[in-house]
C-alpha atoms as a PDB file:
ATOM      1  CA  UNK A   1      75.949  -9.438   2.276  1.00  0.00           C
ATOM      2  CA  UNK A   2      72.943 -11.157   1.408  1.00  0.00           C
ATOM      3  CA  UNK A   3      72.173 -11.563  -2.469  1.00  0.00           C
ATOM      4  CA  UNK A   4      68.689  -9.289  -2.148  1.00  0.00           C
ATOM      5  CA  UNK A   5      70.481  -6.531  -0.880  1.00  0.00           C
ATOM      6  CA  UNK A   6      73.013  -7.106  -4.202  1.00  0.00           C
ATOM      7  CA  UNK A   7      70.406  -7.749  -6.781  1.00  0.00           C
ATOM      8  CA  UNK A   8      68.466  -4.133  -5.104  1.00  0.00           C
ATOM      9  CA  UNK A   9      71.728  -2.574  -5.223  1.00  0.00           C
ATOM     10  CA  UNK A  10      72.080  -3.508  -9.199  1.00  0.00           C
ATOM     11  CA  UNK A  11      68.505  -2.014 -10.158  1.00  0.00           C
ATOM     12  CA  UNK A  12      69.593   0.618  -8.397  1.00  0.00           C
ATOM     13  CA  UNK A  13      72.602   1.664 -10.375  1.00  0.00           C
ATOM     14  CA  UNK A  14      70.466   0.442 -13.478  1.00  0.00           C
ATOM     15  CA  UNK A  15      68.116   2.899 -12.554  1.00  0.00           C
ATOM     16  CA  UNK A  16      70.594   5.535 -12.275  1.00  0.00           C
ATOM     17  CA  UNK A  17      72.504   4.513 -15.478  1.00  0.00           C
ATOM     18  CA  UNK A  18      69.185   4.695 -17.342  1.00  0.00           C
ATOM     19  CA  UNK A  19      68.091   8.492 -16.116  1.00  0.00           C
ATOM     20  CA  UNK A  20      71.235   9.299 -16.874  1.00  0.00           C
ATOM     21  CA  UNK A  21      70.923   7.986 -20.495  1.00  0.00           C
ATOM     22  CA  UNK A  22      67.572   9.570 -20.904  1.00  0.00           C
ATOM     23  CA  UNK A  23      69.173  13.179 -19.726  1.00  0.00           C
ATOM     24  CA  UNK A  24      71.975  13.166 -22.254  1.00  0.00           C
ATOM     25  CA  UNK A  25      69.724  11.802 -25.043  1.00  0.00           C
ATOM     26  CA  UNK A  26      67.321  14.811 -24.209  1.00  0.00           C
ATOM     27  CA  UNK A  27      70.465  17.282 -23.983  1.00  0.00           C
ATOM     28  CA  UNK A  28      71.850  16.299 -27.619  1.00  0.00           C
ATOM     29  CA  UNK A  29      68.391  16.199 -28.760  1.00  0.00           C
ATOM     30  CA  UNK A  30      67.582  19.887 -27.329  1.00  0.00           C
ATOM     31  CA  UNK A  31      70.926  20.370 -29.178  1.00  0.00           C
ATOM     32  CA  UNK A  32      70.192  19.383 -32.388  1.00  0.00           C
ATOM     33  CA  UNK A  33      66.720  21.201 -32.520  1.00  0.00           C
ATOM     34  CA  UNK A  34      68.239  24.446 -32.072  1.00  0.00           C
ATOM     35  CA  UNK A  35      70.943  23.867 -33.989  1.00  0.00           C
ATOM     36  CA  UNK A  36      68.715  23.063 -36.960  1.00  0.00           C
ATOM     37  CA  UNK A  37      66.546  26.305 -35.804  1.00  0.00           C
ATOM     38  CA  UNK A  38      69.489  28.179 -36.251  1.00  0.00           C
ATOM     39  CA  UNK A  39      70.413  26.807 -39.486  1.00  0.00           C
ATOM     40  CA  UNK A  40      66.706  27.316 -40.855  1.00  0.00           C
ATOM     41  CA  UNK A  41      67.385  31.083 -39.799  1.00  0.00           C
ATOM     42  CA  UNK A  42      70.415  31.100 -41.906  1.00  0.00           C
ATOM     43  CA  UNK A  43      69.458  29.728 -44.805  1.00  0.00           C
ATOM     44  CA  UNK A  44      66.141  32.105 -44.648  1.00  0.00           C
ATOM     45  CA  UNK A  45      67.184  35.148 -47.143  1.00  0.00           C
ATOM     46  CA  UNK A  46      63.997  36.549 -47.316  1.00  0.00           C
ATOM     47  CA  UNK A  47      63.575  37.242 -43.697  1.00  0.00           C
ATOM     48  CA  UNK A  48      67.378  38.713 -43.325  1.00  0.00           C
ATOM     49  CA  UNK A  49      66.882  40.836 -45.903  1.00  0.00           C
ATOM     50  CA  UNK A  50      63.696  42.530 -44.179  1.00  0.00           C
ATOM     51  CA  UNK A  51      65.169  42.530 -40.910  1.00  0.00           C
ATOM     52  CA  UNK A  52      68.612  44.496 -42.495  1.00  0.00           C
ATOM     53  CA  UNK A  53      66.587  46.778 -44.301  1.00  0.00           C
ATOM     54  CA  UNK A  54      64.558  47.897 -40.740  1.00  0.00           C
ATOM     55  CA  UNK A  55      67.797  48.372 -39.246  1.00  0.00           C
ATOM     56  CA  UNK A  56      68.748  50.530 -41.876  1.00  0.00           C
ATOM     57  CA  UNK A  57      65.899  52.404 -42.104  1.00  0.00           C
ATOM     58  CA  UNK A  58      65.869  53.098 -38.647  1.00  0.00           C
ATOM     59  CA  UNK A  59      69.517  53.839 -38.163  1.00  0.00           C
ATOM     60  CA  UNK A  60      68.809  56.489 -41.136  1.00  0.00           C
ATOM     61  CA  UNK A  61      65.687  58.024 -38.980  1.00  0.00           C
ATOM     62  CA  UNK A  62      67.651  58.261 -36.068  1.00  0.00           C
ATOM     63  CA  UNK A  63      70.548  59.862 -37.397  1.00  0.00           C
ATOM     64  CA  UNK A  64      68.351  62.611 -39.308  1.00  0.00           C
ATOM     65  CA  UNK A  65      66.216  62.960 -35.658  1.00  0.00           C
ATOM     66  CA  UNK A  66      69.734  63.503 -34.374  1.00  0.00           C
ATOM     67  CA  UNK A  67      70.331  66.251 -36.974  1.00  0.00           C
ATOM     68  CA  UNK A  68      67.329  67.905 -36.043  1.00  0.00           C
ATOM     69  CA  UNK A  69      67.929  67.877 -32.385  1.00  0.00           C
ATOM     70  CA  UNK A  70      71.445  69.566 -33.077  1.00  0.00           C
ATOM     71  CA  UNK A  71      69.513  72.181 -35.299  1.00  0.00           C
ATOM     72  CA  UNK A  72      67.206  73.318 -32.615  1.00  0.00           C
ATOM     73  CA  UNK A  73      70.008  73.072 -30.055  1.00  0.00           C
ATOM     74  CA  UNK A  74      72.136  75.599 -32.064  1.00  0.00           C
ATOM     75  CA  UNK A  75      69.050  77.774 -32.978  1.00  0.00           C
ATOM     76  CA  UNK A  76      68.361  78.143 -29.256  1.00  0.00           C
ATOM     77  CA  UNK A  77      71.800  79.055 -28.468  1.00  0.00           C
ATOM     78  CA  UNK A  78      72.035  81.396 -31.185  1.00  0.00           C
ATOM     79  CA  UNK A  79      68.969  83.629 -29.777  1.00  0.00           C
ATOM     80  CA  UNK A  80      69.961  83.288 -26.325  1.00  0.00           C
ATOM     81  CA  UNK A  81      73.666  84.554 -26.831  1.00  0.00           C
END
């Protein structure tokens, strides 16, 4: 083997060693970032609170649109038989 085949082998593995590097480093950071999204979510009371009280609301409107549905089902029934 000659030594400029070696020395283009070498940047080549430094080259590979160094994408690699730059992928994980752009992984954790990705990682971190939503992590500390999440964490901002968390901590955000305000926001929870208004999103809990929508689902109760419309868990309340649904079940009371459910009680009228079985109403008019039952009235219907009751004049056709």
């Amino acid at each position: 083997m000659n030594p400029k085949d070696l020395k283009l082998k070498q940047g080549v593995l430094k080259f590979l060693a160094k994408t690699d590097e730059e992928k994980r480093k752009k992984l954790l950071e990705e990682k971190l970032k939503r992590d500390n999204l999440l964490n901002l979510r968390r901590q955000d009371r305000k926001t929870s609170g208004k999103v809990s009280r929508m689902m109760k609301l419309t868990k309340s409107a649904n079940k009371s649109c459910m009680a009228d549905a079985d109403d008019c089902l039952n009235e219907s029934l009751a004049k056709q038989g």
